[in-house]
N, C-alpha and C. Protein backbone atom coordinates (compact mmCIF):
# COMPACT_ATOMS: atom_id res chain seq x y z
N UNK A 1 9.95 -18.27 -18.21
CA UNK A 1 9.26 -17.43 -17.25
C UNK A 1 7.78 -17.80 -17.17
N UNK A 2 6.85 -18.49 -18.07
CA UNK A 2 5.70 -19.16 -17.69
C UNK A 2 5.44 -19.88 -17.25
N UNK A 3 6.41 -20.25 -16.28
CA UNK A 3 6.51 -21.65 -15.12
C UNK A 3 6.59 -20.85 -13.88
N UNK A 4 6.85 -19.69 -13.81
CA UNK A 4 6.62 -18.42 -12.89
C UNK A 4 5.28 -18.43 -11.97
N UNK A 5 5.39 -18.79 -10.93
CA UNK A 5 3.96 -18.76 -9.80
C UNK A 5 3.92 -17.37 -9.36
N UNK A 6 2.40 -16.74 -9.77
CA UNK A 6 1.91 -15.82 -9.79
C UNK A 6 2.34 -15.24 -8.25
N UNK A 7 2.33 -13.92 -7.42
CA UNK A 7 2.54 -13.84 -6.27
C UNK A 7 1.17 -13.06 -5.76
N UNK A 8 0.17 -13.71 -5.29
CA UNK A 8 -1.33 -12.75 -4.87
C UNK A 8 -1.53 -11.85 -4.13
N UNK A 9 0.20 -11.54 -3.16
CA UNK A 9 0.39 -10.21 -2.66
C UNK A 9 0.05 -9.24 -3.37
N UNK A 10 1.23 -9.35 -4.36
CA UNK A 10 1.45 -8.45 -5.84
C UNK A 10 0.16 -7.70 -6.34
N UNK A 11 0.25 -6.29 -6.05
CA UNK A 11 -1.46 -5.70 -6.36
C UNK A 11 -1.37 -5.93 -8.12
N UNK A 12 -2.72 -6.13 -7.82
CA UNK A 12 -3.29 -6.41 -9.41
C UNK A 12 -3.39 -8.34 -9.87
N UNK A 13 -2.45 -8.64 -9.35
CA UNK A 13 -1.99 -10.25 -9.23
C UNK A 13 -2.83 -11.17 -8.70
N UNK A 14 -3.62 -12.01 -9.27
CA UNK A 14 -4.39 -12.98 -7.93
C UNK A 14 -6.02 -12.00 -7.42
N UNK A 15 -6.73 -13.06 -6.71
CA UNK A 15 -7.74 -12.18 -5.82
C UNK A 15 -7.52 -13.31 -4.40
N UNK A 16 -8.62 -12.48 -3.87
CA UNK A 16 -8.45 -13.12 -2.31
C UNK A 16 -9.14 -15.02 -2.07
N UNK A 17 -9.70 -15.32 -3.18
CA UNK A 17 -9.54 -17.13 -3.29
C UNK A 17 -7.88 -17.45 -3.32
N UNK A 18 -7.40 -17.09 -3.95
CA UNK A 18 -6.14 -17.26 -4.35
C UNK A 18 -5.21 -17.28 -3.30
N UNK A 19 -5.38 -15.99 -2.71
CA UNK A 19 -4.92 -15.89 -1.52
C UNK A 19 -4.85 -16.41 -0.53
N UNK A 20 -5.94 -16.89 -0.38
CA UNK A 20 -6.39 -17.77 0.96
C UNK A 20 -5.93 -19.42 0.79
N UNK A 21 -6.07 -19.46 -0.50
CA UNK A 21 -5.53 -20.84 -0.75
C UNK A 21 -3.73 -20.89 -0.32
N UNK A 22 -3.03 -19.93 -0.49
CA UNK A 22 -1.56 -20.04 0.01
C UNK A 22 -1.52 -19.71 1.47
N UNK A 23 -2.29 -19.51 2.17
CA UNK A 23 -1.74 -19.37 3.14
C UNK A 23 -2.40 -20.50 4.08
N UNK A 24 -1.63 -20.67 5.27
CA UNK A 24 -1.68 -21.86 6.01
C UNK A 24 -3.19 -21.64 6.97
N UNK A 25 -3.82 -23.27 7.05
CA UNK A 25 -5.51 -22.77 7.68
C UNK A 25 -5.71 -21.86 9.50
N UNK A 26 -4.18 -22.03 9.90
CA UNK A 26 -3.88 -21.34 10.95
C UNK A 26 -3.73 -20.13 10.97
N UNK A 27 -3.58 -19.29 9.84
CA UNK A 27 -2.76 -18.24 9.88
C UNK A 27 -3.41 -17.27 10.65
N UNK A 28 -3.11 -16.25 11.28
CA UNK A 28 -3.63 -15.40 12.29
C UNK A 28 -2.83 -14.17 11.82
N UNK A 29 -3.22 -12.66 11.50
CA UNK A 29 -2.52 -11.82 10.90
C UNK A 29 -2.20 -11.13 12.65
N UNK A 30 -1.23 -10.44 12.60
CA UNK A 30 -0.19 -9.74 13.89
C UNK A 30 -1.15 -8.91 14.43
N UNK A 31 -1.46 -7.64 12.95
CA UNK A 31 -2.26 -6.49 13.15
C UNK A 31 -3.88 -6.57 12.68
N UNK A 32 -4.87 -5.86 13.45
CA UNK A 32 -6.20 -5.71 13.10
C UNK A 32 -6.13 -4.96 12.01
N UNK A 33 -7.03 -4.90 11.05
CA UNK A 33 -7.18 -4.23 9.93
C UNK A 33 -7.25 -2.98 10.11
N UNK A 34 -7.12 -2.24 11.24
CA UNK A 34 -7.21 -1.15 11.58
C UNK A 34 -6.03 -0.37 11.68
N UNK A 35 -5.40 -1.23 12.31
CA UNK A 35 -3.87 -1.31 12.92
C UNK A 35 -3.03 -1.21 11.72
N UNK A 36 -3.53 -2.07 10.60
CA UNK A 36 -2.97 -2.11 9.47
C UNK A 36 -2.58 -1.08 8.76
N UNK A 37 -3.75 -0.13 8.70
CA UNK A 37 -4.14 0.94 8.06
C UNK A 37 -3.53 1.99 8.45
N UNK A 38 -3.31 2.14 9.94
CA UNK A 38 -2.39 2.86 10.73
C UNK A 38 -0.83 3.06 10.53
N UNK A 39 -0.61 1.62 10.17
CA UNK A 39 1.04 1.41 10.38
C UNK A 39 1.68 2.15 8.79
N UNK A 40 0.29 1.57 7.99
CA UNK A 40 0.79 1.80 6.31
C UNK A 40 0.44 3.24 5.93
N UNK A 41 -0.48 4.19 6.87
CA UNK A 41 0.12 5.46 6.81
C UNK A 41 0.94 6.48 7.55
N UNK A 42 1.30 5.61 8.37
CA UNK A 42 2.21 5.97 9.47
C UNK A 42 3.58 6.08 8.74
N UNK A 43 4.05 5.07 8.08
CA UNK A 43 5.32 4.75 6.98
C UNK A 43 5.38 6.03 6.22
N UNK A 44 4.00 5.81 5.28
CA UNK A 44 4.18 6.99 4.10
C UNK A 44 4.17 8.54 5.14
């Protein structure tokens, strides 16, 4: 299991260098951070 790649979603896991390094230099998120915030208390 220490051959295990960390997941920087995962809260607590990683910071946002980390993050940015996995994701592709295109990436474009769906929702505004606003929108975000909306949807994820909209759920709960």
């Amino acid at each position: 299991m220490a051959d295990k790649k960390a997941d920087p979603a995962v809260p607590g896991i990683g910071n946002y260098y980390d993050l940015m390094q996995e994701l592709p230099d295109d990436y474009e998120p769906l929702l505004s951070p606003k929108k975000t915030m909306q949807a994820v208390f909209a759920i709960k």
